[in-house]
Protein backbone atom coordinates (compact mmCIF):
# COMPACT_ATOMS: atom_id res chain seq x y z
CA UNK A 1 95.78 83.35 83.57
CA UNK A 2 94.82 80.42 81.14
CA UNK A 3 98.71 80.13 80.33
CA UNK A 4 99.34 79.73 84.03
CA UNK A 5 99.70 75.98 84.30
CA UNK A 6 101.84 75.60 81.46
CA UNK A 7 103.91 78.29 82.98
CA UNK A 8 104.36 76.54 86.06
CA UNK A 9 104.92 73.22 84.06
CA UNK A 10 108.63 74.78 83.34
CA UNK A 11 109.38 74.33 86.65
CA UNK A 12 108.47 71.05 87.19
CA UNK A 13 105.92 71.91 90.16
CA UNK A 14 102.30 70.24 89.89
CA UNK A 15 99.23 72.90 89.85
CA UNK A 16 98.75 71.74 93.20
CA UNK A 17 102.06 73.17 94.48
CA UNK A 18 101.20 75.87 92.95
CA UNK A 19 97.95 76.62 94.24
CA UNK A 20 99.95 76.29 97.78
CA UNK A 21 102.57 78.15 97.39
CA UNK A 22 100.19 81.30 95.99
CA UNK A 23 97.82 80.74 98.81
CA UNK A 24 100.55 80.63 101.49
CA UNK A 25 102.15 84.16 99.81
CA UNK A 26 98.72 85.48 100.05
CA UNK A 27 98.09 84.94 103.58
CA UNK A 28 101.90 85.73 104.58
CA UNK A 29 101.02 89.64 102.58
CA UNK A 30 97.68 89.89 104.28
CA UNK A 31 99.14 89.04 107.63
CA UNK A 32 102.24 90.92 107.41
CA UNK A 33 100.19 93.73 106.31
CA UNK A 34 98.00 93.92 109.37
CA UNK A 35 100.78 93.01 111.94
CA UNK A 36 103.19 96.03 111.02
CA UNK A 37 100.27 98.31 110.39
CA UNK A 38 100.89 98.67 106.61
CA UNK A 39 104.60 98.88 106.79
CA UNK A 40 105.95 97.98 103.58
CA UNK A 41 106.90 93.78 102.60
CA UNK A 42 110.44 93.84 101.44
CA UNK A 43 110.42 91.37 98.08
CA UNK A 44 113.33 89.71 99.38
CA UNK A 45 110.94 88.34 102.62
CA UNK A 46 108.45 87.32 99.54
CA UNK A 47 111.33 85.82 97.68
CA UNK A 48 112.35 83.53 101.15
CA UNK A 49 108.63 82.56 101.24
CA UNK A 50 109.83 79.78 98.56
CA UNK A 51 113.53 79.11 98.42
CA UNK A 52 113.44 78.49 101.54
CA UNK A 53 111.29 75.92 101.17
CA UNK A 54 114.15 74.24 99.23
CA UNK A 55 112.82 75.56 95.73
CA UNK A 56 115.80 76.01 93.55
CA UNK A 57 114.17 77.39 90.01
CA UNK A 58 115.24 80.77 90.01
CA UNK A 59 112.63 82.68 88.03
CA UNK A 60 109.54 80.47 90.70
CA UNK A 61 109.79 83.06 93.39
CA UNK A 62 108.56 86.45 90.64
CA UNK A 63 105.82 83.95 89.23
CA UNK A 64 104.28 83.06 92.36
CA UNK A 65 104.48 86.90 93.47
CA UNK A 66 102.94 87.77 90.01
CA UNK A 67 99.89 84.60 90.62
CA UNK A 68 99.55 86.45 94.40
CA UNK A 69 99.03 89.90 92.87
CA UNK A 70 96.67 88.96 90.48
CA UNK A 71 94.44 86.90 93.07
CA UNK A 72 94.62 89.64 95.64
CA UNK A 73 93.43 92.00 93.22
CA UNK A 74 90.53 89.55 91.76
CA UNK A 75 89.41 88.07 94.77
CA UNK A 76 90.29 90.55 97.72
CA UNK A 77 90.44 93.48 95.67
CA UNK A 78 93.69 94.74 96.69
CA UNK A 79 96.25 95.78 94.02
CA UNK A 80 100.10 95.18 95.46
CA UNK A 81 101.86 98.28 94.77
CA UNK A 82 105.91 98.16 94.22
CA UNK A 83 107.63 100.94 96.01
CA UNK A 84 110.67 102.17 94.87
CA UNK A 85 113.15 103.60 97.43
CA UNK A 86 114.33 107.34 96.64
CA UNK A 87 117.95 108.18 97.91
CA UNK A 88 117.71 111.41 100.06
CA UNK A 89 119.12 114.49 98.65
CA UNK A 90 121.31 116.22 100.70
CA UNK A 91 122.78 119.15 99.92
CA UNK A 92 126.31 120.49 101.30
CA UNK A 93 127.22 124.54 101.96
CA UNK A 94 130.19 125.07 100.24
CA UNK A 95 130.68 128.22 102.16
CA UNK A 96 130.01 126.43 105.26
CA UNK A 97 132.31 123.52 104.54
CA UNK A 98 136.06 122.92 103.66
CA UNK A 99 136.85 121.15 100.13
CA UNK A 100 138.17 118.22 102.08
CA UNK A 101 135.04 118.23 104.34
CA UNK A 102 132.64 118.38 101.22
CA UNK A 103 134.76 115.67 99.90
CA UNK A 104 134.54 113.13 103.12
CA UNK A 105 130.38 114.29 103.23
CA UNK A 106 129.74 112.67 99.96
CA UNK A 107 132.00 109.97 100.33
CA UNK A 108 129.51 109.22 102.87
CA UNK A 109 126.37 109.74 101.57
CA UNK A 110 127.69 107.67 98.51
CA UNK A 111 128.25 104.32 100.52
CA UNK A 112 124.83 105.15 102.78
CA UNK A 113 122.68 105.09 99.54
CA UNK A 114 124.64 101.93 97.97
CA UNK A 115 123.67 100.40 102.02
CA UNK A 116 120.38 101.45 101.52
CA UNK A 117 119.86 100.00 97.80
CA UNK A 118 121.27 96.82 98.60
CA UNK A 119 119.27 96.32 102.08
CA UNK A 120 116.29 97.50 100.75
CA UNK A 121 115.93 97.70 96.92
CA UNK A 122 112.35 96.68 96.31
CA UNK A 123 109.05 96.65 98.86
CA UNK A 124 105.16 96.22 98.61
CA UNK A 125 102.57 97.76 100.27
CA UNK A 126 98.50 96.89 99.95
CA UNK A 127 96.13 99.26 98.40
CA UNK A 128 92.48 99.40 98.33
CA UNK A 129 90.69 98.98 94.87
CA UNK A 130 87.58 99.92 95.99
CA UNK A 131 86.07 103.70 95.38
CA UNK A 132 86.81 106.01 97.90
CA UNK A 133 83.32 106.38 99.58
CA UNK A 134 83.07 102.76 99.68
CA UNK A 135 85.58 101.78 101.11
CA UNK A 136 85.10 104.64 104.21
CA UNK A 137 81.55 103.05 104.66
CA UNK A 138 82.53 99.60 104.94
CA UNK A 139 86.05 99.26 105.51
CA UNK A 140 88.09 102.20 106.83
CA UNK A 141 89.22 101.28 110.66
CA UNK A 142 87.84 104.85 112.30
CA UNK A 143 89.86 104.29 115.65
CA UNK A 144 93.02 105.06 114.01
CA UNK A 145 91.40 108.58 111.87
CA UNK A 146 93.74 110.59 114.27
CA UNK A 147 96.70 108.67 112.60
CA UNK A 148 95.53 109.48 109.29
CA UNK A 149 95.20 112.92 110.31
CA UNK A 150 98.77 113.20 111.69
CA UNK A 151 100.05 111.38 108.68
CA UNK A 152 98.41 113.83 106.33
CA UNK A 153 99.54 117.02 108.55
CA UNK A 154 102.90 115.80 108.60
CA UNK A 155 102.95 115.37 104.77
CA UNK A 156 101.61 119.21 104.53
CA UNK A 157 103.99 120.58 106.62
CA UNK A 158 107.41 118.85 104.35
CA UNK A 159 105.85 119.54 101.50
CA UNK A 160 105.01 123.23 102.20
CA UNK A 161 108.60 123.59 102.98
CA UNK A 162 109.67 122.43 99.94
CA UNK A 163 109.99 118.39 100.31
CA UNK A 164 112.30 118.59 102.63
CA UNK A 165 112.20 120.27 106.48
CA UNK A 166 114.98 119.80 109.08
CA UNK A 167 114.06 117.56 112.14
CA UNK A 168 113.96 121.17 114.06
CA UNK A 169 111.44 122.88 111.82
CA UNK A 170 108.97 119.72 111.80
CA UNK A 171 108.71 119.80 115.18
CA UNK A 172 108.35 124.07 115.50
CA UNK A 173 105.33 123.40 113.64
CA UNK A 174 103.36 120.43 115.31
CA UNK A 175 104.26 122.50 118.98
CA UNK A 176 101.81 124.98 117.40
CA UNK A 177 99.34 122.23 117.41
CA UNK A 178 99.83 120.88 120.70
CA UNK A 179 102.16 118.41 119.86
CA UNK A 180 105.94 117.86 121.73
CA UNK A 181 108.56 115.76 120.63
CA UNK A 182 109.37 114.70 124.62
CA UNK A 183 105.45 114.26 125.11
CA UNK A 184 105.09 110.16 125.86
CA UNK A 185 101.85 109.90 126.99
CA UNK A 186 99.43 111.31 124.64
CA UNK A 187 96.25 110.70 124.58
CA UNK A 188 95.82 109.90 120.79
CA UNK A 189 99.56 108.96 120.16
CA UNK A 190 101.07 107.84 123.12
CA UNK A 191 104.91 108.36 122.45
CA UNK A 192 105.11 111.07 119.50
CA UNK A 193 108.10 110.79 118.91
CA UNK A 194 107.17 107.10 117.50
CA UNK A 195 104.56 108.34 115.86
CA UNK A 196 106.44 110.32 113.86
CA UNK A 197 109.09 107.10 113.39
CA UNK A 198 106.37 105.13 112.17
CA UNK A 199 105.86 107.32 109.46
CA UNK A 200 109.32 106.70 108.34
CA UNK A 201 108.91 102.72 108.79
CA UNK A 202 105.53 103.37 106.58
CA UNK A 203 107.58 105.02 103.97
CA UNK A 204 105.67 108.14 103.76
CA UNK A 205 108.96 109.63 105.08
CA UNK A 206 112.21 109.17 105.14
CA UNK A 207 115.19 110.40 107.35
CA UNK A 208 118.63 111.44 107.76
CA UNK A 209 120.99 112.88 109.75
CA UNK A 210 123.66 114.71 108.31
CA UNK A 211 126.77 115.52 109.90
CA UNK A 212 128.67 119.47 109.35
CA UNK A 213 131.01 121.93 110.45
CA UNK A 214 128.75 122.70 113.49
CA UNK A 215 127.23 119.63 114.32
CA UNK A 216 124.63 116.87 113.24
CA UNK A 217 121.17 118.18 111.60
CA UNK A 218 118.12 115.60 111.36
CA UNK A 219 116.17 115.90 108.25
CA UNK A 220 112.47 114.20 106.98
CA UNK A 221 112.14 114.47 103.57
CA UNK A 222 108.59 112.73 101.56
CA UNK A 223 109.29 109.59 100.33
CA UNK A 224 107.93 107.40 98.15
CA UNK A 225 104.19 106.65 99.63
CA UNK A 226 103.90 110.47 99.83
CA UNK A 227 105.01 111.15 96.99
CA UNK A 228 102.67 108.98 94.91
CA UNK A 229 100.35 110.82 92.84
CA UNK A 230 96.45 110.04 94.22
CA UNK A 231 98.48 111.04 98.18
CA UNK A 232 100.60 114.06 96.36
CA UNK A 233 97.29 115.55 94.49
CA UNK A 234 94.69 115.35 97.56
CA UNK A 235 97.74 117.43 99.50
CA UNK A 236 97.95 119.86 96.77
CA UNK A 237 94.45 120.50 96.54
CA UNK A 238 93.92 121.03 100.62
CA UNK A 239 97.02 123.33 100.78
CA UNK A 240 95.37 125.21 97.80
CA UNK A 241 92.05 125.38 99.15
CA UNK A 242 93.51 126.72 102.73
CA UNK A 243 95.45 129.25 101.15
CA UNK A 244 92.36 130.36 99.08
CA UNK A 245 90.50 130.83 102.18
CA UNK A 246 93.46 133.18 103.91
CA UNK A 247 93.20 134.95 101.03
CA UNK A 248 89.43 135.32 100.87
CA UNK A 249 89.49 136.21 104.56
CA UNK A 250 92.04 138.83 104.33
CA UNK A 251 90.35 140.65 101.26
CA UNK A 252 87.06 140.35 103.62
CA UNK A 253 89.19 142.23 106.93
């Protein structure tokens, strides 16, 4: 931090501009954050935050990101996490599918993930520093727990299947638990179908439809928020502690 100002002094910006410009990419994050429910920031909305304020050094935009991460995590106590997109695998039956028709399916899924880089190559979301029971006392919003417990069901389910679950399948399993994909007025959710979509916008999932011999298929794979490692390991440990149960209660019968 102490080599901050002459940093800035290579861009010919007083410490005062500086100051601004951090502050205003502060309060644009902690904004943003809270109006799209914790949807991730793409960098390139960050990166508009100052050239479009007629700034024309080219390396300005990454420092004042940096100066904004490093506040937000001293003063707020938030650490701004970089999420890296995953391309979807999909997978084509080659005893379902002609050569030609394999052929025309990758084409395909070639130019959607070169789209999808392009459009959406780097993102941030917000996460809490603060221990785990702290930040339930004090700051956890408990009027949206049943999100976090639809989030973290939805997770389980893809994940028991392997990562990966056709649209179908997903839905199969949340029936069971009294949820319908048509339902729109629920009393918790409201529209779940949206519910479901905001997990994609969230970047806990993502989705794609894939196009065969006998039709389109939807599929939700985890992406990158669920597959992070402190989200991945707390899943891991409730499916194995639910499967330790079956088994304890079936060696009981």
């Amino acid at each position: 931090m102490s080599e901050t100002p002459e940093i800035f002094s290579q861009f010919d910006i007083s410490n005062h501009e500086k100051e601004k410009l951090v502050g205003e990419m502060i309060r644009y994050i902690l904004f943003k954050t809270e109006q799209n429910s914790g949807c991730p920031i793409r960098r390139e909305e960050l990166t508009q935050l100052i050239t479009g304020k007629g700034y024309k050094q080219r390396n300005l935009p990454a420092f004042v990101i940096n100066e904004a991460k490093s506040k937000l995590s001293s003063i707020f106590g938030y650490e701004i996490k970089e999420l890296q997109r995953f391309r979807a695998s999909v997978s084509v039956n080659p005893g379902r599918a002609s050569q030609s028709q394999q052929y025309l399916h990758m084409v395909q899924i070639l130019i959607n993930s070169i789209d999808t880089a392009a459009a959406d190559a780097k993102s941030y979301i917000l996460v809490s520093q603060l221990p785990a029971d702290i930040y339930t006392k004090f700051v956890e919003d408990t009027s949206s727990s049943h999100m976090s417990g639809f989030t973290f069901v939805v997770i389980g389910i893809i994940h028991l299947g392997g990562g990966k679950v056709t649209e179908e399948s997903l839905w199969h399993h949340l029936r069971r638990l009294g949820l319908h994909e048509n339902e729109g007025n629920h009393p918790d959710f409201a529209d779940t179908k949206l519910a479901l979509e905001a997990l994609v916008q969230k970047r806990y999932l993502q989705k794609e439809k894939v196009n065969g011999p006998e039709g389109s298929t939807v599929y939700y794979e985890l992406a990158e928020r669920a597959l992070d490692g402190t989200i991945n390991d707390r899943i891991k440990a409730y499916v194995s502690q639910i499967v330790q149960k079956d088994v304890t209660s079936l060696d009981a019968d």
